[in-house]
N, C-alpha and C. Protein backbone atom coordinates (compact mmCIF):
# COMPACT_ATOMS: atom_id res chain seq x y z
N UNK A 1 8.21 0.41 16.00
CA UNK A 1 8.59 -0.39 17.14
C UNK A 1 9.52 -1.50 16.67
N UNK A 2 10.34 -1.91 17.31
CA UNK A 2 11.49 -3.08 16.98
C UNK A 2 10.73 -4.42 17.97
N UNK A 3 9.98 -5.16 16.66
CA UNK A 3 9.39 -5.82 17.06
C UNK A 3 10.42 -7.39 17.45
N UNK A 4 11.69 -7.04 16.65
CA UNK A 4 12.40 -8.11 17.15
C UNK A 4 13.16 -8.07 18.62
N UNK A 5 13.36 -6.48 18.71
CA UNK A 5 13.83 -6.72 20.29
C UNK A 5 12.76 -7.16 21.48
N UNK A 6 11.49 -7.02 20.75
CA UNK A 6 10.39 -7.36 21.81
C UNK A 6 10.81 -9.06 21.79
N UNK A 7 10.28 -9.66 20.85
CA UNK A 7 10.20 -11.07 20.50
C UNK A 7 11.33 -11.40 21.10
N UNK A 8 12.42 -11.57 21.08
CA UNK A 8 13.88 -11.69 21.98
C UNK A 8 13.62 -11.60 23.54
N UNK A 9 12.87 -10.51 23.97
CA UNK A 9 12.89 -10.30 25.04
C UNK A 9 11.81 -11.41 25.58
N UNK A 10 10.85 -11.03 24.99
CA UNK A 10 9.39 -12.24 25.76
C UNK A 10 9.94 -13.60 25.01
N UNK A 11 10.48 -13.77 24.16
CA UNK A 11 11.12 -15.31 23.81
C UNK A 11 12.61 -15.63 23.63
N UNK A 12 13.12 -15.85 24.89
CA UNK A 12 14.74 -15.62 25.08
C UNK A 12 15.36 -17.09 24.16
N UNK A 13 14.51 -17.78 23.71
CA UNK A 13 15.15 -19.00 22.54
C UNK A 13 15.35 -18.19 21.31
N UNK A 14 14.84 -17.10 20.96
CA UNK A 14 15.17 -16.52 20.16
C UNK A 14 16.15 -15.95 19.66
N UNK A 15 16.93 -15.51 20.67
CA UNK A 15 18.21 -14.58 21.04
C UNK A 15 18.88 -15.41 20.30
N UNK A 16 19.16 -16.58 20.39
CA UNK A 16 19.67 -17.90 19.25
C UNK A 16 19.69 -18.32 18.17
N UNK A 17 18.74 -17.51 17.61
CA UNK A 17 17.98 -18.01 15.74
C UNK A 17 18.81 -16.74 15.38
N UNK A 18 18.54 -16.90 14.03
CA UNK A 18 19.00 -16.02 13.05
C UNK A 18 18.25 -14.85 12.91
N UNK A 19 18.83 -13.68 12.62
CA UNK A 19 17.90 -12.55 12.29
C UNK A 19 16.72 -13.15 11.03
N UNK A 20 17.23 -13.42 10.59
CA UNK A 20 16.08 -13.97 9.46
C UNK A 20 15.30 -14.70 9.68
N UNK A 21 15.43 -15.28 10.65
CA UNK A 21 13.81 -16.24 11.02
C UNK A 21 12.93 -15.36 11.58
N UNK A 22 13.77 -14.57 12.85
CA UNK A 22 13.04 -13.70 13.37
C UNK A 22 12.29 -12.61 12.73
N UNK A 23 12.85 -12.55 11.37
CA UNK A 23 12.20 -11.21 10.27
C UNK A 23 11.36 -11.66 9.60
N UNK A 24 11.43 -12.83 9.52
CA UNK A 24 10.52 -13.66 8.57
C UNK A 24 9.08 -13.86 9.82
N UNK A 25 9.39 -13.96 10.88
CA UNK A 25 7.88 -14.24 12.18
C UNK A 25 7.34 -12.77 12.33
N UNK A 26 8.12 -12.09 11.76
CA UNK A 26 7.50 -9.95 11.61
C UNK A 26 6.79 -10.22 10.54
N UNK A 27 7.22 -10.13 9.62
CA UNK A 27 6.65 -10.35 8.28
C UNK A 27 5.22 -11.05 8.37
N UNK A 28 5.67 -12.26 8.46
CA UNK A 28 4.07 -13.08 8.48
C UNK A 28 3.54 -12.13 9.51
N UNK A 29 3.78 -12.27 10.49
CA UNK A 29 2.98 -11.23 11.65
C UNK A 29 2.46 -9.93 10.42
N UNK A 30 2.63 -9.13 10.02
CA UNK A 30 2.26 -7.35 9.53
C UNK A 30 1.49 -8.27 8.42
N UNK A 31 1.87 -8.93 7.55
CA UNK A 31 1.04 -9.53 6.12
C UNK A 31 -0.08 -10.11 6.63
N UNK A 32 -0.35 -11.21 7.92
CA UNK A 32 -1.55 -12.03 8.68
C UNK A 32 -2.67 -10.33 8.92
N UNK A 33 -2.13 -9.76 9.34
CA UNK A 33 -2.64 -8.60 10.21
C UNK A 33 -3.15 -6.82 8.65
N UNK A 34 -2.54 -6.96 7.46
CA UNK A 34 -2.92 -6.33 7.15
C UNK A 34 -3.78 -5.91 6.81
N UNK A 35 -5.24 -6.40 6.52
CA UNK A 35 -6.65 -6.13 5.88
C UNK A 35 -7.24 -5.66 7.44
N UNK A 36 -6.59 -6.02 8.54
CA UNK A 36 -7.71 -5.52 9.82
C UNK A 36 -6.79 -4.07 10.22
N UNK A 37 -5.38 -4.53 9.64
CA UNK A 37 -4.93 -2.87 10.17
C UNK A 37 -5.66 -1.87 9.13
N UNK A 38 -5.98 -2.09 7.98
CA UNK A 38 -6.09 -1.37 6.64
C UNK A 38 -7.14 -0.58 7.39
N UNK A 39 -8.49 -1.72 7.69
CA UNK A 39 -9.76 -1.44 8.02
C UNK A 39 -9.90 -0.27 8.95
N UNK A 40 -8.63 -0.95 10.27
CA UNK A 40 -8.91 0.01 11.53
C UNK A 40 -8.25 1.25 11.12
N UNK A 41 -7.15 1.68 10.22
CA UNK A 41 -6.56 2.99 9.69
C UNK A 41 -7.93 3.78 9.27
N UNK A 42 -8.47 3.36 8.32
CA UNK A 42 -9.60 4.12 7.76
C UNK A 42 -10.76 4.49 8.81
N UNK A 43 -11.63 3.77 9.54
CA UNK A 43 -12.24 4.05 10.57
C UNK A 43 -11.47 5.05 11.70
N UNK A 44 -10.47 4.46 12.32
CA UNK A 44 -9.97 5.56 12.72
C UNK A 44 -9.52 7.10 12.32
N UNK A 45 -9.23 7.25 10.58
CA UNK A 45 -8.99 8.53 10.18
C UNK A 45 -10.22 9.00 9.69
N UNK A 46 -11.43 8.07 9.73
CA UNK A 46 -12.58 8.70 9.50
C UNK A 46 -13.21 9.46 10.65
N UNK A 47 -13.17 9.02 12.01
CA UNK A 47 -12.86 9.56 13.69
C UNK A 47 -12.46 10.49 13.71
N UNK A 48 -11.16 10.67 13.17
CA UNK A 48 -10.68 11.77 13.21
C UNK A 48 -11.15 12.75 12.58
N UNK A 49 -11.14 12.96 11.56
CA UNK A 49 -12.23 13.95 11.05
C UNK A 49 -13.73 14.71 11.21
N UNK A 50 -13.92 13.65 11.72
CA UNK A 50 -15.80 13.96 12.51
C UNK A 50 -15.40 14.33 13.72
N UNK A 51 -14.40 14.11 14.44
CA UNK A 51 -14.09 14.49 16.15
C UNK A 51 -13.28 16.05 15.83
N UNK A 52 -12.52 16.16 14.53
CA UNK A 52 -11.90 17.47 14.53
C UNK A 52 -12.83 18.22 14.02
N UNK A 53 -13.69 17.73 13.43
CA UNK A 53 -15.14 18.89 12.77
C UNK A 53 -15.69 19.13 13.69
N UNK A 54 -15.92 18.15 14.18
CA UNK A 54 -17.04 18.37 15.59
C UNK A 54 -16.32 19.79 17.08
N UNK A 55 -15.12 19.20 17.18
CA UNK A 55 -14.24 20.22 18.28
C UNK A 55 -14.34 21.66 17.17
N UNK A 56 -13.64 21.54 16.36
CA UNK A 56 -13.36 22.96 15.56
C UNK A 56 -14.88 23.84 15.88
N UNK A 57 -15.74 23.46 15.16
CA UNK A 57 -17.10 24.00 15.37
C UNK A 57 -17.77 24.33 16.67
N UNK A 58 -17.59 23.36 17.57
CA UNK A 58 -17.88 23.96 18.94
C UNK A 58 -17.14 24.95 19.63
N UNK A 59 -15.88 24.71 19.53
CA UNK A 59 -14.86 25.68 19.95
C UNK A 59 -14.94 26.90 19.27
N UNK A 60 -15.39 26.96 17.99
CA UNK A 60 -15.49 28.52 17.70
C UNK A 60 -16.94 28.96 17.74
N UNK A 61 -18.34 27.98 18.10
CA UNK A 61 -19.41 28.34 18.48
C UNK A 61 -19.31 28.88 19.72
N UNK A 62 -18.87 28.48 20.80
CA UNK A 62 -19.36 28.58 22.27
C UNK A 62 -17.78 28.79 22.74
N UNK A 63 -17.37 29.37 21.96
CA UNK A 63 -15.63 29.57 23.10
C UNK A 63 -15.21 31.11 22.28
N UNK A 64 -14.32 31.62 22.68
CA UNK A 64 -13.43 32.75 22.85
C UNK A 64 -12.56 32.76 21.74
N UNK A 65 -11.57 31.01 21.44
CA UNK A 65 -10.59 31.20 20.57
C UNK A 65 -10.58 30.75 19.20
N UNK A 66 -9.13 32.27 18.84
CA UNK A 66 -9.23 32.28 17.78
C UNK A 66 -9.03 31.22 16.83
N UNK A 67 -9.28 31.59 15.71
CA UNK A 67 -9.04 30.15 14.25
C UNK A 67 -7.54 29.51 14.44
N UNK A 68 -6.64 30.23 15.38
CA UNK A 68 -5.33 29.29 14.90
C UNK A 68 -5.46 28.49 16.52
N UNK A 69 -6.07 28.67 17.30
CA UNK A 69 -6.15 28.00 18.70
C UNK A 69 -7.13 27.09 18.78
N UNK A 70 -7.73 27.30 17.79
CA UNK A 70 -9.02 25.59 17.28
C UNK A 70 -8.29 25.10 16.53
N UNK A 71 -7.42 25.09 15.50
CA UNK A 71 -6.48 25.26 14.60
C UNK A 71 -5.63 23.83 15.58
N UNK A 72 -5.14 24.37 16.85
CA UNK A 72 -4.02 24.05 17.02
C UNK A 72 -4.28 22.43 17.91
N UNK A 73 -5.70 22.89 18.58
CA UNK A 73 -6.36 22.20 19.48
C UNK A 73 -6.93 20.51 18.71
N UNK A 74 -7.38 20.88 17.57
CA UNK A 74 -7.77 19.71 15.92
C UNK A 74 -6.41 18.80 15.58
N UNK A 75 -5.26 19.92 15.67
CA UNK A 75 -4.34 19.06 15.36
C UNK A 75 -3.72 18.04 16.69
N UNK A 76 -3.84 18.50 18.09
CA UNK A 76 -3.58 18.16 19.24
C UNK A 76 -4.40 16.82 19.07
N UNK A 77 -5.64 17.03 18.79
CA UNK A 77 -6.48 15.96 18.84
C UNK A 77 -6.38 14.94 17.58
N UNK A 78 -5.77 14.90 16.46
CA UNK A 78 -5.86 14.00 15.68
C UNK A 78 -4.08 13.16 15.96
N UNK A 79 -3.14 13.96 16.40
CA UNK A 79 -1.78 13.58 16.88
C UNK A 79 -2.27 12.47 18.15
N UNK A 80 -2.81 13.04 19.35
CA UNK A 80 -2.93 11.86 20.23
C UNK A 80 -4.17 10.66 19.43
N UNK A 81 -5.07 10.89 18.56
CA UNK A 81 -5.88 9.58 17.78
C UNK A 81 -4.68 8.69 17.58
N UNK A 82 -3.71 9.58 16.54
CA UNK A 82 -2.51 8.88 16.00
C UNK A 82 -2.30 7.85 16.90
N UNK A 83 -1.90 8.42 17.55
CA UNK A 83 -0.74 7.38 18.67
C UNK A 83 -1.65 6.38 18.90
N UNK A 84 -2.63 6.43 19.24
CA UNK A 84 -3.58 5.22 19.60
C UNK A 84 -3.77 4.44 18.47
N UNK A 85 -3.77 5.04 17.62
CA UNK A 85 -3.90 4.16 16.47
C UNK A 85 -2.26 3.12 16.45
N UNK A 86 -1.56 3.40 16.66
CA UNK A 86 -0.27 3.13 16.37
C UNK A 86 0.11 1.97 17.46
N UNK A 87 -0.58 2.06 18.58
CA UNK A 87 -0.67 1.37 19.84
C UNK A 87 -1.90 0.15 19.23
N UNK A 88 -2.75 0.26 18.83
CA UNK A 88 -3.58 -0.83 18.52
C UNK A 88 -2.92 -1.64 17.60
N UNK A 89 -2.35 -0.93 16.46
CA UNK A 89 -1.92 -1.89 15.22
C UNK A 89 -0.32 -2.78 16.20
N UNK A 90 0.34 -2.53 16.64
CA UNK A 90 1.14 -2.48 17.31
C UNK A 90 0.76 -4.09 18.41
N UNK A 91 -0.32 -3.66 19.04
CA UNK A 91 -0.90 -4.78 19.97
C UNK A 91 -1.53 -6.21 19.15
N UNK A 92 -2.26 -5.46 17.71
CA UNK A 92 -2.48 -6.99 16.89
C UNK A 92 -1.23 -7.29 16.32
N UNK A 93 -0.39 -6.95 15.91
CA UNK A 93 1.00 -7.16 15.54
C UNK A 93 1.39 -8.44 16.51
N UNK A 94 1.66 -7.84 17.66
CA UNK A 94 1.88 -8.72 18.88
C UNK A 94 1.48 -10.08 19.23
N UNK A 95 -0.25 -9.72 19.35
CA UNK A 95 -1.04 -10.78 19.26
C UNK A 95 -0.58 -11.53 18.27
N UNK A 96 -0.92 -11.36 17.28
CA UNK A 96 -0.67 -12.54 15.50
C UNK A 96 1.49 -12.91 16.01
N UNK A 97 2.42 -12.47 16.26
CA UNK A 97 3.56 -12.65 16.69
C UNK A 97 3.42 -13.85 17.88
N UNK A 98 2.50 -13.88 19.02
CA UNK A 98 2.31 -14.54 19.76
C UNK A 98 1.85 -16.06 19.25
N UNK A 99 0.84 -15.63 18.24
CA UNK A 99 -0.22 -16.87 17.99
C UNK A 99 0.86 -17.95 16.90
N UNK A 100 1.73 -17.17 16.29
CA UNK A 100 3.13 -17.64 15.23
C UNK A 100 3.83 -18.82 16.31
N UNK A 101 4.32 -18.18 16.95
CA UNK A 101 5.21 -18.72 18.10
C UNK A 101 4.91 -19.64 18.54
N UNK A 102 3.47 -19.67 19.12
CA UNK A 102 2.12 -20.62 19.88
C UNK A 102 2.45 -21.84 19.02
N UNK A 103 2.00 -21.54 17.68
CA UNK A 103 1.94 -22.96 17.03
C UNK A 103 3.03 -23.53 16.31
């Protein structure tokens, strides 16, 4: 995400500063925020794995399809985790960008 065209947009004094201040309020923002993104990566790819074990196994217990259509269904399901994951880190990004600004 181009967190500077966001910041520009929700803070139009910005449009005025230098790219480098503005890279420098990213920065602190992703460095403030890395030990809780670290945390939520791992929990979340640990999710993923117990939710694709869990689907794979049911789907070939109690369903019809074959190994490449559980196969395909595991990967469907760890791609949309992704994105959510990507949307959360994304939103504390934001938040900690906000709280910069704030003070």
């Amino acid at each position: 995400m181009k967190y500077s065209r966001w910041l520009k947009a929700q803070y139009p004094h910005l449009a005025n500063e230098h790219d480098v201040i503005v890279q420098n309020y990213i920065k602190q923002a992703k460095d403030d925020t890395k030990k809780v993104r670290l945390i939520i990566s791992l929990l979340f790819f640990v999710f993923v794995g117990l939710l694709g074990y869990a689907i794979g196994y049911l789907l070939g217990r109690y369903s019809d399809f074959d190994a490449n259509a559980r196969f395909a269904v595991i990967l469907l399901n760890a791609a949309i985790l992704i994105f959510l994951l990507n949307k959360v880190e994304q939103r504390l990004i934001k938040r900690r960008l906000v709280k910069l600004l704030a003070s």
